[in-house]
C-alpha atoms as a PDB file:
ATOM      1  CA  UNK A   1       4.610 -11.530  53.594  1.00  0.00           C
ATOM      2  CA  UNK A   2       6.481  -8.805  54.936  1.00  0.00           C
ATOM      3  CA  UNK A   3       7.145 -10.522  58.210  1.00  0.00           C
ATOM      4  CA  UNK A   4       8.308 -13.624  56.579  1.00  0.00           C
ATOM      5  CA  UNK A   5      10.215 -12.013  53.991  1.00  0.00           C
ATOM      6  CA  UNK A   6      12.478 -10.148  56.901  1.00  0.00           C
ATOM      7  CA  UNK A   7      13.050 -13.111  58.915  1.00  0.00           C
ATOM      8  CA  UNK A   8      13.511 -16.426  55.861  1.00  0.00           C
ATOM      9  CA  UNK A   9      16.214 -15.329  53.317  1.00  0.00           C
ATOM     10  CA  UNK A  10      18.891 -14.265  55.889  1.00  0.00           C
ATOM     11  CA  UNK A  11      18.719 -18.031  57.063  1.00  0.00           C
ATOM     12  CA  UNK A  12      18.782 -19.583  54.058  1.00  0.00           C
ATOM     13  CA  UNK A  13      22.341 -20.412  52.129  1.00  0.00           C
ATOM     14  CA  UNK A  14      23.896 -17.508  51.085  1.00  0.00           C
ATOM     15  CA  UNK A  15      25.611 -19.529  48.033  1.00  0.00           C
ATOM     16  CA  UNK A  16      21.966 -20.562  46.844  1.00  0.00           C
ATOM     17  CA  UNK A  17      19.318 -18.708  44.562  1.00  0.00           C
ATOM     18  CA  UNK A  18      16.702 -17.244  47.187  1.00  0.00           C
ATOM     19  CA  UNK A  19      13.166 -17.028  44.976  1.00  0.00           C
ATOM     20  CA  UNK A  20      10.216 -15.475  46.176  1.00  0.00           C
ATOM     21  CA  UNK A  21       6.907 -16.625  44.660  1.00  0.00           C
ATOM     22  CA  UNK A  22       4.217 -14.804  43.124  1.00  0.00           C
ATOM     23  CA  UNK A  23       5.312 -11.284  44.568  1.00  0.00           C
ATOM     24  CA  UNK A  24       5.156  -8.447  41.408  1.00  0.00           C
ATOM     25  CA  UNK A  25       4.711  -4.541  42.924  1.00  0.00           C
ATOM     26  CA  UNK A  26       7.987  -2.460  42.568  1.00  0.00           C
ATOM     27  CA  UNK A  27       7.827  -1.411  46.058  1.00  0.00           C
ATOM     28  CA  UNK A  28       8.106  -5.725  46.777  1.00  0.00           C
ATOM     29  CA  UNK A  29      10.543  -5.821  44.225  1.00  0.00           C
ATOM     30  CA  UNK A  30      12.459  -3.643  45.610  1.00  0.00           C
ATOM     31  CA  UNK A  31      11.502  -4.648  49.221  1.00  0.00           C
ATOM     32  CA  UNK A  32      12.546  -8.727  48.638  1.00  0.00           C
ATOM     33  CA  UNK A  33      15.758  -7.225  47.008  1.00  0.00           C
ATOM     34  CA  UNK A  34      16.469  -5.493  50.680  1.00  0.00           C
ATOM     35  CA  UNK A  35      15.638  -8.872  52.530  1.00  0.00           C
ATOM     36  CA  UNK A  36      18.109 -10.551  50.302  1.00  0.00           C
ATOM     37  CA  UNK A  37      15.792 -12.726  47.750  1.00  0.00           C
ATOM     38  CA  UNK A  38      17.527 -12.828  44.412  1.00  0.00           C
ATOM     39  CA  UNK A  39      14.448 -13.965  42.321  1.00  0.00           C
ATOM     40  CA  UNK A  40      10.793 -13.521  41.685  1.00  0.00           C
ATOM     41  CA  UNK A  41       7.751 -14.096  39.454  1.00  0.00           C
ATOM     42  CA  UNK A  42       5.134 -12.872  39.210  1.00  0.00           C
ATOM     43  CA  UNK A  43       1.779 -12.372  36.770  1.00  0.00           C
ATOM     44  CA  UNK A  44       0.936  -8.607  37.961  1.00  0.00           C
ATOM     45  CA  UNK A  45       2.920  -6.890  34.595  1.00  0.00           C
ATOM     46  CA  UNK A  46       0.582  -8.567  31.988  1.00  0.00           C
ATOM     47  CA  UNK A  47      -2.277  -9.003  34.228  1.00  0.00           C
ATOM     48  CA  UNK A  48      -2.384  -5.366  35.238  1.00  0.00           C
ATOM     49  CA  UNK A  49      -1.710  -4.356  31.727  1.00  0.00           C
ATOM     50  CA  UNK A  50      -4.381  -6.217  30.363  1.00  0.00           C
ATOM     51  CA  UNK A  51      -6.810  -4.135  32.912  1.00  0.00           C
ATOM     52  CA  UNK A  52      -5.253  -0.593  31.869  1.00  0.00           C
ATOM     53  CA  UNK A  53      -2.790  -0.534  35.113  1.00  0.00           C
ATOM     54  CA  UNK A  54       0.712   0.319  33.848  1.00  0.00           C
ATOM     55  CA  UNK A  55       3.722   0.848  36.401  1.00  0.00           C
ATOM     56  CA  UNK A  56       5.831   3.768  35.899  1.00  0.00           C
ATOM     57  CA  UNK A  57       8.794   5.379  37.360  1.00  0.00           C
ATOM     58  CA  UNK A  58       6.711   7.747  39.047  1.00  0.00           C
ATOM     59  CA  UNK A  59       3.640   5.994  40.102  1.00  0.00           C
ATOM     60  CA  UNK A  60       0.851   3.677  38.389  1.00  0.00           C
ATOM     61  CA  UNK A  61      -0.950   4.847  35.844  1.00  0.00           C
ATOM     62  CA  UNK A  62      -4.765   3.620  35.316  1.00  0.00           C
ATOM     63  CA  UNK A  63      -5.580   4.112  31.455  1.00  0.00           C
ATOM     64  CA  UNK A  64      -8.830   4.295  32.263  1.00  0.00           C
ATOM     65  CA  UNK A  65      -9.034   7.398  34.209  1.00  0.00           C
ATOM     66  CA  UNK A  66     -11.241  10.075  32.129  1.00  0.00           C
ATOM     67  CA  UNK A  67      -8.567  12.540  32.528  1.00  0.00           C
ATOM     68  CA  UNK A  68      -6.402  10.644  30.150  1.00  0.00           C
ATOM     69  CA  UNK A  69      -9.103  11.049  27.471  1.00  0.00           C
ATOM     70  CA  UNK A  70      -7.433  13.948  25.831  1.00  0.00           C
ATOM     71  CA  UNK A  71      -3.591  13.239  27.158  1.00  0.00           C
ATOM     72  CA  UNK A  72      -0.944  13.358  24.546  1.00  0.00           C
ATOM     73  CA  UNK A  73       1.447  12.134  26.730  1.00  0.00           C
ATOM     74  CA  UNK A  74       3.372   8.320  26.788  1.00  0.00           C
ATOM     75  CA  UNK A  75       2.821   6.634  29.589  1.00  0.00           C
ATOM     76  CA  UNK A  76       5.988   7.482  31.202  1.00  0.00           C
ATOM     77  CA  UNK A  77       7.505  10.462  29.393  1.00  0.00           C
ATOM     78  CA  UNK A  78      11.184   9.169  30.631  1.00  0.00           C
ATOM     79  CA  UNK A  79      10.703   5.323  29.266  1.00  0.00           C
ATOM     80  CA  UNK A  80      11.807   4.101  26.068  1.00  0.00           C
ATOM     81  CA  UNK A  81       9.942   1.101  25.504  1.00  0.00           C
ATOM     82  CA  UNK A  82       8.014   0.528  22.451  1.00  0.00           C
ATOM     83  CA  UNK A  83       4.679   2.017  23.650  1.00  0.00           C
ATOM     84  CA  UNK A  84       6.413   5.510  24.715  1.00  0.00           C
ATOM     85  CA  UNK A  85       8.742   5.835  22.686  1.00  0.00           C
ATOM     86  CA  UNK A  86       8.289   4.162  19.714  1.00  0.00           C
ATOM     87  CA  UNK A  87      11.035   2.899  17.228  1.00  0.00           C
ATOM     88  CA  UNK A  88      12.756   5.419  17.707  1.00  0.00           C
ATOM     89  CA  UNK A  89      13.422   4.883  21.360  1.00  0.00           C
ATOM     90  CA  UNK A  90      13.555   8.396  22.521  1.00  0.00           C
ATOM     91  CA  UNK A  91      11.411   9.259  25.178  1.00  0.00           C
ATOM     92  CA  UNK A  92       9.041  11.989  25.185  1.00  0.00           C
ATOM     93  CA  UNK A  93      11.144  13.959  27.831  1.00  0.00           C
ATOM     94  CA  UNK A  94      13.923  14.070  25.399  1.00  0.00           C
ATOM     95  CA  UNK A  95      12.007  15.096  22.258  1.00  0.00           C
ATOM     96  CA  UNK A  96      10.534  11.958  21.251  1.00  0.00           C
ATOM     97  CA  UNK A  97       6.850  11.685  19.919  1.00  0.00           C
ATOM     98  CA  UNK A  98       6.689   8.474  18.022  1.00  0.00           C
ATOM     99  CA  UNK A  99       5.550   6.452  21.258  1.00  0.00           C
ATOM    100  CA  UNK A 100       1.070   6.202  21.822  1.00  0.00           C
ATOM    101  CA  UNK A 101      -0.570   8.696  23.688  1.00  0.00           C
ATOM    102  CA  UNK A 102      -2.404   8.255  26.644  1.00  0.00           C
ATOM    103  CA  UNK A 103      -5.518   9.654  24.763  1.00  0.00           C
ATOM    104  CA  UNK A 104      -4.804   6.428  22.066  1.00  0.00           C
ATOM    105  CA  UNK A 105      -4.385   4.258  24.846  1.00  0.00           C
ATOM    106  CA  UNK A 106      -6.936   5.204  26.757  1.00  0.00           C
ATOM    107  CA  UNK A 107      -9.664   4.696  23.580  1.00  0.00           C
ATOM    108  CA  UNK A 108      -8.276   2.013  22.676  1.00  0.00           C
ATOM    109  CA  UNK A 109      -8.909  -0.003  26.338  1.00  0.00           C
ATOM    110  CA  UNK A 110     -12.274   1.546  26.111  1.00  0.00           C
ATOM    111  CA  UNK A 111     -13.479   0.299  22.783  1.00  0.00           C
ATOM    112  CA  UNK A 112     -11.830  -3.115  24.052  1.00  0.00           C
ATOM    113  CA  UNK A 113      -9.516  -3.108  21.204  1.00  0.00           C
ATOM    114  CA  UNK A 114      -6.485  -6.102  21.859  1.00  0.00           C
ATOM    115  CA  UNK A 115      -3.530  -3.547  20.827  1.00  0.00           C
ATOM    116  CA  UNK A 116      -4.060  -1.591  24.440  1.00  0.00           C
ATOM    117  CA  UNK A 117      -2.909  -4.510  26.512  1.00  0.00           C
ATOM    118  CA  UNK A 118      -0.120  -5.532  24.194  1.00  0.00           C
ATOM    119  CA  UNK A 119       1.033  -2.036  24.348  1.00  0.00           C
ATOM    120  CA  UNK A 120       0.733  -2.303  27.960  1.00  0.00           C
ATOM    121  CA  UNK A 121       2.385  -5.017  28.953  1.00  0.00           C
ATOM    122  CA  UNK A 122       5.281  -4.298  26.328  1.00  0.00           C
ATOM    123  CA  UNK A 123       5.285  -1.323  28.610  1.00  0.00           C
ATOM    124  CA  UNK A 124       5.209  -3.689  32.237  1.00  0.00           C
ATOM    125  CA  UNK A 125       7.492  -5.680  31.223  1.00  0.00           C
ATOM    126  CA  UNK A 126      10.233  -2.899  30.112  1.00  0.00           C
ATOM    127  CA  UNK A 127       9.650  -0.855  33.080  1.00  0.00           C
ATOM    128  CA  UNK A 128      10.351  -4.403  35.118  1.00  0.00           C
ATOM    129  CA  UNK A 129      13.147  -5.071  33.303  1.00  0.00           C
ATOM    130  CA  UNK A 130      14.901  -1.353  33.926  1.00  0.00           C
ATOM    131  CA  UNK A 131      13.892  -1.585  37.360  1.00  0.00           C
ATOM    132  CA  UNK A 132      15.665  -4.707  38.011  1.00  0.00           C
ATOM    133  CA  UNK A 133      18.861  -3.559  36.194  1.00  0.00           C
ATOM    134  CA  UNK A 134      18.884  -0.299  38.198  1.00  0.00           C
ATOM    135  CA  UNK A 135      18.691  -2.378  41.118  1.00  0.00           C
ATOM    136  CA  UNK A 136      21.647  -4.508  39.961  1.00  0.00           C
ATOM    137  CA  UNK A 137      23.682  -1.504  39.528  1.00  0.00           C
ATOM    138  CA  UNK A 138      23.109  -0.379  42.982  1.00  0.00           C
ATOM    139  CA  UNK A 139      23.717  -3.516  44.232  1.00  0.00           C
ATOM    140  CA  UNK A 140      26.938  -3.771  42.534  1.00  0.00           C
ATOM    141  CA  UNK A 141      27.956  -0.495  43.644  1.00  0.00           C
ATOM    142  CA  UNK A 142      27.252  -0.327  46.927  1.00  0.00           C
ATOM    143  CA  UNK A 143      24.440   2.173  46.784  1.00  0.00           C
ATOM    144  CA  UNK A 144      20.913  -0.190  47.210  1.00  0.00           C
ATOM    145  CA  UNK A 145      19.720   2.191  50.351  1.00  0.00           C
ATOM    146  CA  UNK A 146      20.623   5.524  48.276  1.00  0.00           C
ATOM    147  CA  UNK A 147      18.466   3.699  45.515  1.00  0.00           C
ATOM    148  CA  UNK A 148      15.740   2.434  47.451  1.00  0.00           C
ATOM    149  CA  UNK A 149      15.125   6.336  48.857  1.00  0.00           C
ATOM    150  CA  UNK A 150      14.800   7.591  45.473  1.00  0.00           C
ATOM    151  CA  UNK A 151      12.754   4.879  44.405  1.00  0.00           C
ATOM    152  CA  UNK A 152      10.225   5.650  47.141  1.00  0.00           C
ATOM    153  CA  UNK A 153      10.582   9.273  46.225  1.00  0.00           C
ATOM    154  CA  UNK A 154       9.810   8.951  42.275  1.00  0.00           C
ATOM    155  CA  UNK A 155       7.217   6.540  43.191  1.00  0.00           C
ATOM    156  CA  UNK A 156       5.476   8.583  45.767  1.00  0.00           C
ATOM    157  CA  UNK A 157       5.199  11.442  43.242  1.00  0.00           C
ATOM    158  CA  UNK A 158       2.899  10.052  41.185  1.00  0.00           C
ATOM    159  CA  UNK A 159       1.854  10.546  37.029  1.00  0.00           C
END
């Protein structure tokens, strides 16, 4: 994928929607942004969600880890989605604590109960979403190399 990702979009028109197919990690995200594809899709938020794999700024997350038996914390303390932050939309980092735990979450996948993986992929699908628009924005200003090293960084540091 990698191979034919660097050598296909550059030759296609530049005036045209480039789409790559079924490609879902960040680091591809981000990746196909670099080669210039302007659109994906992609099953992995739900799918992984539905299995207790949720994507985070800094790293995946696998609810069903024992150590996050007994974790009060979100899933990402920084997001605000639903799941982490509640209605209230203030992440954890900023004083929030209406968002489920990683303890909740965590029982909740274990006694198979459906509310985990809706949580989750509400979750997915708003980290997706920021991701993308933090993408645009560096697109728009100039910056997409600046963003891609800090990606790498946050993602490389793990939860």
């Amino acid at each position: 994928m990698l191979r034919i990702t660097a050598h296909t979009p550059h030759r296609l028109p530049a005036h045209k929607p480039r789409y790559l197919m079924g490609v879902g990690t960040p680091e591809d995200l981000v990746y196909g942004v670099q080669q210039g594809v302007d659109m994906f899709d992609c099953v992995m938020p739900t799918r992984n969600a539905r299995n207790g794999h949720y994507f985070t700024r800094f790293g995946d997350l696998k609810i069903r880890n024992a150590r996050h038996k007994t974790d009060a914390r979100p899933i990402d303390e920084t997001c605000t989605c639903y799941a982490c932050a509640g209605s209230s939309g203030v992440p954890y980092a900023q004083g929030g604590r209406d968002g489920f735990s990683r303890a909740y979450l965590h029982h909740l996948d274990r006694c198979g109960e459906m509310l985990g993986p809706m949580l989750g992929t509400v979750h997915n699908l708003h980290y997706y979403l920021q991701l993308m628009a933090e993408v645009r924005g560096a697109l728009d200003a100039g910056q997409l190399s600046t963003f891609t090293a800090q990606f790498a960084t946050d993602r490389a540091r793990g939860v």
